[in-house]
C-alpha atoms as a PDB file:
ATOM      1  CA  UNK A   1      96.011  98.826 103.057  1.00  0.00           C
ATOM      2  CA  UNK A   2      98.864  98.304 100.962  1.00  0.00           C
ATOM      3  CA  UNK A   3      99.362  96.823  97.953  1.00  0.00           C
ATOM      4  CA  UNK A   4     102.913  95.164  99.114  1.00  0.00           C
ATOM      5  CA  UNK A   5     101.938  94.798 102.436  1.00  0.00           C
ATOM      6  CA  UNK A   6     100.612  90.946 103.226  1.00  0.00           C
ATOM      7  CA  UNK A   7      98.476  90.180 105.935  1.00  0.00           C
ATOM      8  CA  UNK A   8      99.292  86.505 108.297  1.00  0.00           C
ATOM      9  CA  UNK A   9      97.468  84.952 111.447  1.00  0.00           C
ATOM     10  CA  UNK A  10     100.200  83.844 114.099  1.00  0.00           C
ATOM     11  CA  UNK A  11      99.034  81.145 117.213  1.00  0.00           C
ATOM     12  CA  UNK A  12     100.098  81.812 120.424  1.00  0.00           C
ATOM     13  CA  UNK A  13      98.854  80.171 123.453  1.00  0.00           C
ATOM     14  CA  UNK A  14      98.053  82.029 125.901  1.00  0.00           C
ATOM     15  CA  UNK A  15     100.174  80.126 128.851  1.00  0.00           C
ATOM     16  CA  UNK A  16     103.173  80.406 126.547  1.00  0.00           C
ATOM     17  CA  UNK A  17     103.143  83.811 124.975  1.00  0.00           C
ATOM     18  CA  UNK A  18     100.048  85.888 125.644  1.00  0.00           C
ATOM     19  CA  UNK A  19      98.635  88.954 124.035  1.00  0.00           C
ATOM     20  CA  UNK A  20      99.401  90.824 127.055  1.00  0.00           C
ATOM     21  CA  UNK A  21     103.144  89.597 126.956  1.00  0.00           C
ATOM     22  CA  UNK A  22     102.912  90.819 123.722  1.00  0.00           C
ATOM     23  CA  UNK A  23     101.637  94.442 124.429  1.00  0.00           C
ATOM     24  CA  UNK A  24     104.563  94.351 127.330  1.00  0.00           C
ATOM     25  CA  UNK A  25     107.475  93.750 125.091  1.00  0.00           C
ATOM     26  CA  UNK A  26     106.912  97.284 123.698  1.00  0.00           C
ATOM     27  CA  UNK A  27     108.603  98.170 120.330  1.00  0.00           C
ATOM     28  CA  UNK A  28     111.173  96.292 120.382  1.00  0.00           C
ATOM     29  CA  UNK A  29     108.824  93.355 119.843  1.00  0.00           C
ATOM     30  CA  UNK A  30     110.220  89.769 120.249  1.00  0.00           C
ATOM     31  CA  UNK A  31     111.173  86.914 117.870  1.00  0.00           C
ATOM     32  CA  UNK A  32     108.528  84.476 116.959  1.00  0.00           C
ATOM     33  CA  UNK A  33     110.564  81.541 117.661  1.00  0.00           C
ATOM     34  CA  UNK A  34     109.405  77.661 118.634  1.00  0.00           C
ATOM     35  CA  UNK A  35     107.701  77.061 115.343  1.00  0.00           C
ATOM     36  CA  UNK A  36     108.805  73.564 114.108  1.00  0.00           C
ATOM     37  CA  UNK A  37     106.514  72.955 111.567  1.00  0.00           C
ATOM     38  CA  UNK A  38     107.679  73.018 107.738  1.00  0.00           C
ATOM     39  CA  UNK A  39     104.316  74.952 106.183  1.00  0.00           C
ATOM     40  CA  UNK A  40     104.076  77.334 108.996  1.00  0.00           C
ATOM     41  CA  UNK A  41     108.135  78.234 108.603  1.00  0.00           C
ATOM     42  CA  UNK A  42     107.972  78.673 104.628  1.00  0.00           C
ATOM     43  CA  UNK A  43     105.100  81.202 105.286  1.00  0.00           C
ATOM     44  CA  UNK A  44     107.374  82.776 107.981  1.00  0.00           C
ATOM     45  CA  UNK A  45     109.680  82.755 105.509  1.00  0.00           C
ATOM     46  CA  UNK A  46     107.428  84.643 103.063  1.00  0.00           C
ATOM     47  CA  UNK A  47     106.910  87.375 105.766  1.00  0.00           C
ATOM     48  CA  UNK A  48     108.386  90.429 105.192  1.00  0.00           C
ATOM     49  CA  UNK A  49     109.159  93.639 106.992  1.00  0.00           C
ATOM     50  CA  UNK A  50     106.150  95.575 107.688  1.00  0.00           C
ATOM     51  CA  UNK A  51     103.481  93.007 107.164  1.00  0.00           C
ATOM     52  CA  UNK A  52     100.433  92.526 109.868  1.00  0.00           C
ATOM     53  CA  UNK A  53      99.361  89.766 111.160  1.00  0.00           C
ATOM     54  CA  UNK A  54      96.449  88.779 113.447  1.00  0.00           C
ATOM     55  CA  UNK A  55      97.152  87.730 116.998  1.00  0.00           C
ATOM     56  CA  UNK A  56      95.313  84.794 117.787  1.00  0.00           C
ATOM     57  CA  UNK A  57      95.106  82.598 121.054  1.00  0.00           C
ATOM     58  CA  UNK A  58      94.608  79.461 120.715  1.00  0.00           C
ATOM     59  CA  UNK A  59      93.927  76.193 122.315  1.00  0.00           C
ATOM     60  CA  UNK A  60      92.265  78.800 124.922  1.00  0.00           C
ATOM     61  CA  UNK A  61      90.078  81.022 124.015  1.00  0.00           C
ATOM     62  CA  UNK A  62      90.619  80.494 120.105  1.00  0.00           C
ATOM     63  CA  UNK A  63      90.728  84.101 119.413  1.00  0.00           C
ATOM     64  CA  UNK A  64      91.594  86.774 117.269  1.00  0.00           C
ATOM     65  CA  UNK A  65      92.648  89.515 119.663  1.00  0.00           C
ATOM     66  CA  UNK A  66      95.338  91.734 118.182  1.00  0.00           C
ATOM     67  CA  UNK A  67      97.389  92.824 115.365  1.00  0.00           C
ATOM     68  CA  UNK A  68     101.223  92.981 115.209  1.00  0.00           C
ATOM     69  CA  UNK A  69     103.731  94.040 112.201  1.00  0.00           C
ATOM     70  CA  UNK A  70     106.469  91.966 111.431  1.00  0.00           C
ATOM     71  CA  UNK A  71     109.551  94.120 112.106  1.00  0.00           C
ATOM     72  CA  UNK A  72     112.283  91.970 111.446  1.00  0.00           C
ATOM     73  CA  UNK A  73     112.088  89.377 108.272  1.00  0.00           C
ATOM     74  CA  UNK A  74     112.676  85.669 108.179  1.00  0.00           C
ATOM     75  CA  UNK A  75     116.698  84.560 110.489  1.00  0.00           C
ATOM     76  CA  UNK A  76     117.278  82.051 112.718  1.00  0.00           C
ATOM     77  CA  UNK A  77     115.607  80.480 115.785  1.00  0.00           C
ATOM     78  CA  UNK A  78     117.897  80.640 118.290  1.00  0.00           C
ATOM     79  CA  UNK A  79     115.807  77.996 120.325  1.00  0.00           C
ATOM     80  CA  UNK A  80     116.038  76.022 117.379  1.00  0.00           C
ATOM     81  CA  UNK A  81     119.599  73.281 117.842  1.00  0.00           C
ATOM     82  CA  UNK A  82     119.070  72.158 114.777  1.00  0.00           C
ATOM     83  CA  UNK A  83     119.686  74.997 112.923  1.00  0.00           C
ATOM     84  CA  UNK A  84     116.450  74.061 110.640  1.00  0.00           C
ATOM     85  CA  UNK A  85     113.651  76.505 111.721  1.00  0.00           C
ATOM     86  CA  UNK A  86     113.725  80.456 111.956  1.00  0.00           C
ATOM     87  CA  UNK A  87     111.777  83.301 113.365  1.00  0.00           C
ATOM     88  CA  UNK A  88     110.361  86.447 112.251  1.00  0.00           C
ATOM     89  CA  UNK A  89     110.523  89.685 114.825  1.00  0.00           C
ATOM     90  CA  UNK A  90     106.897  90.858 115.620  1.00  0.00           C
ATOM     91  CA  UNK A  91     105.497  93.639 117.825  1.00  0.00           C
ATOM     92  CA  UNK A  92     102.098  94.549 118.828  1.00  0.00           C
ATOM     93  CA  UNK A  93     100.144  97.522 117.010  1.00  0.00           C
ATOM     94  CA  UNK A  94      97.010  97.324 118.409  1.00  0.00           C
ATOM     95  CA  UNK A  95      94.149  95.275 120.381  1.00  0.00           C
ATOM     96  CA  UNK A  96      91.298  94.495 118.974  1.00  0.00           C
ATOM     97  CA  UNK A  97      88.123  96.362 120.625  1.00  0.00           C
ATOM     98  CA  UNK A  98      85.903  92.957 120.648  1.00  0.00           C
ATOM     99  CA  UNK A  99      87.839  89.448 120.355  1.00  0.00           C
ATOM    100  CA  UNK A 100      86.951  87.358 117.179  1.00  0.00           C
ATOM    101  CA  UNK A 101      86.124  83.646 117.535  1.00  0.00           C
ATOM    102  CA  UNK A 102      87.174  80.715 115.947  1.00  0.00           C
ATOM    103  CA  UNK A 103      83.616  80.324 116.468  1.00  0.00           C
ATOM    104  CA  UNK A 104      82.233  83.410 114.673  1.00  0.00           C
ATOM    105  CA  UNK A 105      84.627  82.742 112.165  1.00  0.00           C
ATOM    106  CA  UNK A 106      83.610  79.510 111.423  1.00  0.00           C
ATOM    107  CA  UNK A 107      80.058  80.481 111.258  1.00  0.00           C
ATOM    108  CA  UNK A 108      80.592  83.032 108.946  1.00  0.00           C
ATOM    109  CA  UNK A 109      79.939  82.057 105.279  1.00  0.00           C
ATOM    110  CA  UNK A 110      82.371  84.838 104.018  1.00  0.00           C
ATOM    111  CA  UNK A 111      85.739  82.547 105.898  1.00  0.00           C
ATOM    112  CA  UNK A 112      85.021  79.487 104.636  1.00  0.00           C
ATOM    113  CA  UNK A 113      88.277  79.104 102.407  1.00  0.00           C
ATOM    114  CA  UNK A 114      90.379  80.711 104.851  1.00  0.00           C
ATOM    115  CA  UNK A 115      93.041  78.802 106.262  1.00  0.00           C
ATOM    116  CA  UNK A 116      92.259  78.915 109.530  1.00  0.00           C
ATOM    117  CA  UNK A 117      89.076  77.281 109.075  1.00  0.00           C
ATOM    118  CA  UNK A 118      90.632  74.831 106.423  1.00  0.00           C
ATOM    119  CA  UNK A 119      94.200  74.544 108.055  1.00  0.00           C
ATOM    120  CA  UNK A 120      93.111  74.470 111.950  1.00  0.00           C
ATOM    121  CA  UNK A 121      96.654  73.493 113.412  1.00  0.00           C
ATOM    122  CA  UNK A 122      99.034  75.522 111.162  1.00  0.00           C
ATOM    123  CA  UNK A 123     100.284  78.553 113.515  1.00  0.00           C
ATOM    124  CA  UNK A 124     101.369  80.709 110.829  1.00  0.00           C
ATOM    125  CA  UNK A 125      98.962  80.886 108.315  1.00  0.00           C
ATOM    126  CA  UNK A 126      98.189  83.384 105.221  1.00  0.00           C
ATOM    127  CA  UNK A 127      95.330  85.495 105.751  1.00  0.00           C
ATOM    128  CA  UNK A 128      94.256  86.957 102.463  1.00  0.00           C
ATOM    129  CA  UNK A 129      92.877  90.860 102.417  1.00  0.00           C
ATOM    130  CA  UNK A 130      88.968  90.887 102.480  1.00  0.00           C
ATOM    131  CA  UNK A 131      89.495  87.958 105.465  1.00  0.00           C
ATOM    132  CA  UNK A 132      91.636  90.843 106.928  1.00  0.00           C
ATOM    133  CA  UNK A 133      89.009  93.887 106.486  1.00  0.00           C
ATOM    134  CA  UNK A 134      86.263  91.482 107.603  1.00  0.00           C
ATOM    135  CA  UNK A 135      87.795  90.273 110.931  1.00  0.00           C
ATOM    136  CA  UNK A 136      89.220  93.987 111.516  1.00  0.00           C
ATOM    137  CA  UNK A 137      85.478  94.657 111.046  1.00  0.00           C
ATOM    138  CA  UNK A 138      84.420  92.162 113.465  1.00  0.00           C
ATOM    139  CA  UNK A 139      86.560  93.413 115.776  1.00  0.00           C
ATOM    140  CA  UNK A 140      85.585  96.729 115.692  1.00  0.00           C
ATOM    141  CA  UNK A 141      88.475  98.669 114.426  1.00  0.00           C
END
């Protein structure tokens, strides 16, 4: 792991944008766009170019169940008419071999100050490094 590199969690449900749609969009990735809350763009907008950040599906199966790497830094949302929110560019890097629960996670003593625990609807969240090692553990990779 990098010492520059920062590590985020990024909601997606799966009816909208799914891990799978994710996997399909190959390297070129897509933008991250529809986010119209203020916390979750200024951490998009602390994102940088080759940072990771956990795929997680939410409102169904509230799961960790990939990685991605940012590959294009904070610009505008197209989607966006008022001109107020952006998007990063992500692309998927890898699957993770067992899905991580909200559940697990919760249960855990070792996530209890991380955000997603603390910060349940924010869908682009911080995730700070031993969070990252431990859910990569989890997860089997």
């Amino acid at each position: 792991m990098s010492a520059d590199r920062h590590y985020w969690l990024v909601k997606s449900e799966p009816a909208a944008w799914s891990w799978e749609q994710m996997v399909a969009a190959g390297a070129k990735g897509t933008g991250w766009t529809g986010v119209r809350n203020h916390l979750a763009k200024q951490q998009m907008m602390a994102m940088k170019k080759g940072d990771l950040a956990f795929f997680y599906h939410s409102n169904i199966g509230k799961e960790v169940v990939g990685i991605v790497e940012v590959i294009a830094a904070y610009h505008p949302d197209p989607t966006d008419p008022t001109g107020k929110f952006g998007m990063v560019d992500v692309r998927a890097v890898e699957p993770l071999k067992r899905p991580v629960t909200l559940e697990q996670i919760k249960a855990d003593p070792r996530f209890v100050d991380m955000a997603l625990v603390k910060l349940t609807r924010l869908s682009v969240q911080p995730v700070l490094p031993e969070h990252w090692r431990a859910i990569r553990a989890l997860g089997g990779l």
